[in-house]
N, C-alpha and C. Protein backbone atom coordinates (compact mmCIF):
# COMPACT_ATOMS: atom_id res chain seq x y z
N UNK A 1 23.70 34.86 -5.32
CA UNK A 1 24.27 33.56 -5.03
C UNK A 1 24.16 33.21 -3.54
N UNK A 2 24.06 34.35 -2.61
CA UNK A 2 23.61 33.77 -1.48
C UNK A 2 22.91 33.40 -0.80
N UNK A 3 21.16 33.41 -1.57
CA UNK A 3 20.05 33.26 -1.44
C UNK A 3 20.13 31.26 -1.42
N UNK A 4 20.72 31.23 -2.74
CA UNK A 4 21.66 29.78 -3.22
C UNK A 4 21.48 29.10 -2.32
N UNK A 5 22.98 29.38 -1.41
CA UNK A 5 23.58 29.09 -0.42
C UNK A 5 22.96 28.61 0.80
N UNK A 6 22.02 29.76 0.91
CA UNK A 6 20.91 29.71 2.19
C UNK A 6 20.22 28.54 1.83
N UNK A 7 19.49 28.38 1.03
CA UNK A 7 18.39 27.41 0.70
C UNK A 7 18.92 26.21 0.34
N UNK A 8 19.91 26.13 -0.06
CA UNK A 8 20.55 24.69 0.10
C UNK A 8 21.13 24.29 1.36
N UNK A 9 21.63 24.75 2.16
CA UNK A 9 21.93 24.68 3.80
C UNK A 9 20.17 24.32 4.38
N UNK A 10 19.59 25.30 3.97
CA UNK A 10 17.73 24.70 4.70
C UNK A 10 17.48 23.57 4.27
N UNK A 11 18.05 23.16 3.04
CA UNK A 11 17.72 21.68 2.36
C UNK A 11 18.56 20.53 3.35
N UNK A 12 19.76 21.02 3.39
CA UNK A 12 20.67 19.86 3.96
C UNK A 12 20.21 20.03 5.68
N UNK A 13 19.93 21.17 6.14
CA UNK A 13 19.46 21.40 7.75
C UNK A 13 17.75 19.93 7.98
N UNK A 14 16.85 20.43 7.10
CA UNK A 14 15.61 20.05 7.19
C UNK A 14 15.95 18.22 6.96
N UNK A 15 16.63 18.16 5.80
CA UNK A 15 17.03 16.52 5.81
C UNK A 15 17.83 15.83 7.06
N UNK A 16 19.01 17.05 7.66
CA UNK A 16 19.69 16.04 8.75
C UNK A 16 18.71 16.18 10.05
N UNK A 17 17.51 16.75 10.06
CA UNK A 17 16.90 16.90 11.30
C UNK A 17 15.64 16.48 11.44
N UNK A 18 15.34 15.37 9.96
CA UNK A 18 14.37 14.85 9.99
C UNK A 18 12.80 15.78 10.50
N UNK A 19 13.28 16.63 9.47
CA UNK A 19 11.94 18.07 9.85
C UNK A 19 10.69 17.34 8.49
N UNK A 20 10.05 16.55 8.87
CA UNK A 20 9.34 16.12 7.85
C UNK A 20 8.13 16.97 7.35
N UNK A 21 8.15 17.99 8.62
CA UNK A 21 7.04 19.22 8.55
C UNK A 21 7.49 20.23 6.93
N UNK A 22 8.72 20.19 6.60
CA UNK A 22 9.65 20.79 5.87
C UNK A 22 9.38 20.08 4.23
N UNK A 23 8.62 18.96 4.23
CA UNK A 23 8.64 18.28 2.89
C UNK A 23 7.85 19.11 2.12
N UNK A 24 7.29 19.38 2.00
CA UNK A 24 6.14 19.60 0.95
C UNK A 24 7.16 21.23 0.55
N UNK A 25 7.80 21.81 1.43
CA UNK A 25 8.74 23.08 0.62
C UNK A 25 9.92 22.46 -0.23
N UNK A 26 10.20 21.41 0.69
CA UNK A 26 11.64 20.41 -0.32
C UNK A 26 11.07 20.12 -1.52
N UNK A 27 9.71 19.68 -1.97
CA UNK A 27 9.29 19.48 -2.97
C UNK A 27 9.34 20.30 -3.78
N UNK A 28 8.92 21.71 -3.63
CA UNK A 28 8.75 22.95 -4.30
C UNK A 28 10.25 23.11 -4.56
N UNK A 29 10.97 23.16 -4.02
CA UNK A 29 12.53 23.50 -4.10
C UNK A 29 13.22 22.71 -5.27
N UNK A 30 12.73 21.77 -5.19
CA UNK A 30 13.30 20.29 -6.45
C UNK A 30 13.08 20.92 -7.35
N UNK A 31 11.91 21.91 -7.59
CA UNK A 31 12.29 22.57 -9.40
C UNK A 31 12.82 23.91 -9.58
N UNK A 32 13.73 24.12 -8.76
CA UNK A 32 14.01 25.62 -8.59
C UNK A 32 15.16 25.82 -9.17
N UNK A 33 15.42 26.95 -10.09
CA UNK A 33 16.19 27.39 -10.95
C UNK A 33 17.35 27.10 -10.92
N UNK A 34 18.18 26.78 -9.79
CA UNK A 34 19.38 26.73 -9.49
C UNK A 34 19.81 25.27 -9.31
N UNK A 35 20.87 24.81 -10.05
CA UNK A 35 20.99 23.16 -9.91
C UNK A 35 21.19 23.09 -8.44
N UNK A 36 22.04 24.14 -7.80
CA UNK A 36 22.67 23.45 -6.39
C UNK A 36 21.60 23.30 -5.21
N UNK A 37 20.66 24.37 -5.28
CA UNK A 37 19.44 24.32 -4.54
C UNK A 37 18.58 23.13 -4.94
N UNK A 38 18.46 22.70 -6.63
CA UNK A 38 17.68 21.58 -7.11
C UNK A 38 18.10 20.36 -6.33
N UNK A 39 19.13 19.77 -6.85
CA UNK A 39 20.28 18.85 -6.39
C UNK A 39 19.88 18.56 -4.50
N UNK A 40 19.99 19.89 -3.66
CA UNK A 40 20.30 19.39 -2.33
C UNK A 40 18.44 19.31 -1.44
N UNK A 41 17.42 19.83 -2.47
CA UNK A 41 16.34 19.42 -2.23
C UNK A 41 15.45 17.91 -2.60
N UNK A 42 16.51 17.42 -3.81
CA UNK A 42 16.03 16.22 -3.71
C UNK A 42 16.43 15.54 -3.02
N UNK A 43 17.77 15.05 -2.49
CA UNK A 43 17.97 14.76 -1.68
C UNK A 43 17.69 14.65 -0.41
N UNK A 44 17.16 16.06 0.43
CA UNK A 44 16.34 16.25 1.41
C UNK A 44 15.07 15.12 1.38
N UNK A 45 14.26 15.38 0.09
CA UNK A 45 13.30 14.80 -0.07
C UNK A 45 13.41 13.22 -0.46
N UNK A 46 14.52 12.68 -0.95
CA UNK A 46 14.86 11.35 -0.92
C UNK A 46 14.90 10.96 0.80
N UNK A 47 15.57 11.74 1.49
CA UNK A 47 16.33 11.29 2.51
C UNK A 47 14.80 11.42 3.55
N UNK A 48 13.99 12.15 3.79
CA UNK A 48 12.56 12.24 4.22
C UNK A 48 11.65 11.09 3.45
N UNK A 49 11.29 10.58 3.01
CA UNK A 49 10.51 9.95 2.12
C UNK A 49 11.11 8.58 2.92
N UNK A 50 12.65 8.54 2.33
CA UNK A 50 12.99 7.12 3.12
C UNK A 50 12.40 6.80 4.32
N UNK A 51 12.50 7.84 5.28
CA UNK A 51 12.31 7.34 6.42
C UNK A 51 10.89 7.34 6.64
N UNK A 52 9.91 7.89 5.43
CA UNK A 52 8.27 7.42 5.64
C UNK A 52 8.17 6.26 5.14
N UNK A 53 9.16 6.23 4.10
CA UNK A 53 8.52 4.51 3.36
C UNK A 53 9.14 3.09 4.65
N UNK A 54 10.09 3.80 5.17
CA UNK A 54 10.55 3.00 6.72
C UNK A 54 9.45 2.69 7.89
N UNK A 55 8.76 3.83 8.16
CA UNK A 55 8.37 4.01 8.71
C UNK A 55 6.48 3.19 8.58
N UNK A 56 5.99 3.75 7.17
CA UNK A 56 5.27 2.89 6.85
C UNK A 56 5.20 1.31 6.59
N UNK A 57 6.46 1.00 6.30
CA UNK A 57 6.40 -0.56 6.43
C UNK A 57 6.64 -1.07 7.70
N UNK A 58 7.31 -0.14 8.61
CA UNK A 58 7.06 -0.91 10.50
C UNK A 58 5.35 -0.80 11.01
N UNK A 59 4.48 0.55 10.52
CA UNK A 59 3.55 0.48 10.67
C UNK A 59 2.50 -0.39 10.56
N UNK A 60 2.75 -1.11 8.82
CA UNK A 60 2.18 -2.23 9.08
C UNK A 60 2.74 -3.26 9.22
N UNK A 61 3.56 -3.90 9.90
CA UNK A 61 4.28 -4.49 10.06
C UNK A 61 3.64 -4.99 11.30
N UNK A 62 3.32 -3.77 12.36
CA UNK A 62 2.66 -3.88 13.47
C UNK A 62 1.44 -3.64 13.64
N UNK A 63 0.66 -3.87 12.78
CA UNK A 63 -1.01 -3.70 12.29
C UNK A 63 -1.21 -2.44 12.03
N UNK A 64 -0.66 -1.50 11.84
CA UNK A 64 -0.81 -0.01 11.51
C UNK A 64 -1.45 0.27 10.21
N UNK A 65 -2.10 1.17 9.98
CA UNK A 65 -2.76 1.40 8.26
C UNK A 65 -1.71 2.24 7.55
N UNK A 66 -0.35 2.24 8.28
CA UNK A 66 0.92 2.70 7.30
C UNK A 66 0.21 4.37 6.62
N UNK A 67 -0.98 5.02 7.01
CA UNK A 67 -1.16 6.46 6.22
C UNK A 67 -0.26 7.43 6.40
N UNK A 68 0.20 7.53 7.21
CA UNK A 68 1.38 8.61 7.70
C UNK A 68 2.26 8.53 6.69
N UNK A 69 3.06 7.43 6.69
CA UNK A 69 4.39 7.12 5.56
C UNK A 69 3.62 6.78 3.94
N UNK A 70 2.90 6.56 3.87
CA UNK A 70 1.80 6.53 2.61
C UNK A 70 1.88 7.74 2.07
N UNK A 71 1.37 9.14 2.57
CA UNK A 71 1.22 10.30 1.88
C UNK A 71 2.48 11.18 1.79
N UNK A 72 4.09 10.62 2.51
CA UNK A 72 4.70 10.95 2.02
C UNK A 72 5.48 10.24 1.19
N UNK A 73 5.20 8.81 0.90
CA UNK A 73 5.81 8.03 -0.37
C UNK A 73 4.77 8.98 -1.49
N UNK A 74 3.66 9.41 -1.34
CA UNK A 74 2.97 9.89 -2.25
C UNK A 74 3.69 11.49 -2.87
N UNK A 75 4.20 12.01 -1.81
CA UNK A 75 5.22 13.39 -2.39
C UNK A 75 6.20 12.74 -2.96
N UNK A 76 6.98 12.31 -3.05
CA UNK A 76 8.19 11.22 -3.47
C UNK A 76 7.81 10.96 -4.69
N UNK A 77 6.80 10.56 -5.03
CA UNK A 77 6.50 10.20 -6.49
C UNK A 77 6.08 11.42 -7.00
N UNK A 78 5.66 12.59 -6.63
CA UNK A 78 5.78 14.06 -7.18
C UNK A 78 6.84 14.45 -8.08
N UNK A 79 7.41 14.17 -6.88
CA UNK A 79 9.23 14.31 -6.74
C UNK A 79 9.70 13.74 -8.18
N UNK A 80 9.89 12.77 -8.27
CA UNK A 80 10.02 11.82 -9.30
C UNK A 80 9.10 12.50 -10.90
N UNK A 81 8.17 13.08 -10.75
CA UNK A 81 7.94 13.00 -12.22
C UNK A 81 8.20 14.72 -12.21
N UNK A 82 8.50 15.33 -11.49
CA UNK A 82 9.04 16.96 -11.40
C UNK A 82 10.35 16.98 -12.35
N UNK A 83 11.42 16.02 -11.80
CA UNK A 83 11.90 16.04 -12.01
C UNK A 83 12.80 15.25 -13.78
């Protein structure tokens, strides 16, 4: 149970610190055996994603080709049928 513990704290750490380097493990984590680890990795990955799909619409907003926030709205929809 304290493995648990740990990895849901890395979930809630990586989401409040905007570690977007950290997504693609939050993803992996979303199907992991344990609801509480499941539960606080989607979230991570809700809460990361937001701020690409944010981020991609200021991009083009300001003539940007928005790819950055693009390929992580693209984990997000991973996310979504994982689950």
């Amino acid at each position: 149970m304290k493995l648990a513990g740990l990895l849901r704290n890395a979930c809630i750490v990586a989401a409040n610190t905007r570690a977007h380097d950290c997504l693609d493990r939050l993803v992996q984590l979303a199907s992991h055996e344990l609801p509480l680890v499941r539960a606080h990795a989607v979230l991570g990955v809700y809460s990361l994603a937001g701020d690409a799909r944010r981020e991609c619409s200021w991009q083009r907003r300001d003539g940007g080709d928005g790819q950055f926030g693009a390929s992580r709205i693209r984990v997000l929809d991973q996310v979504n049928t994982r689950v």
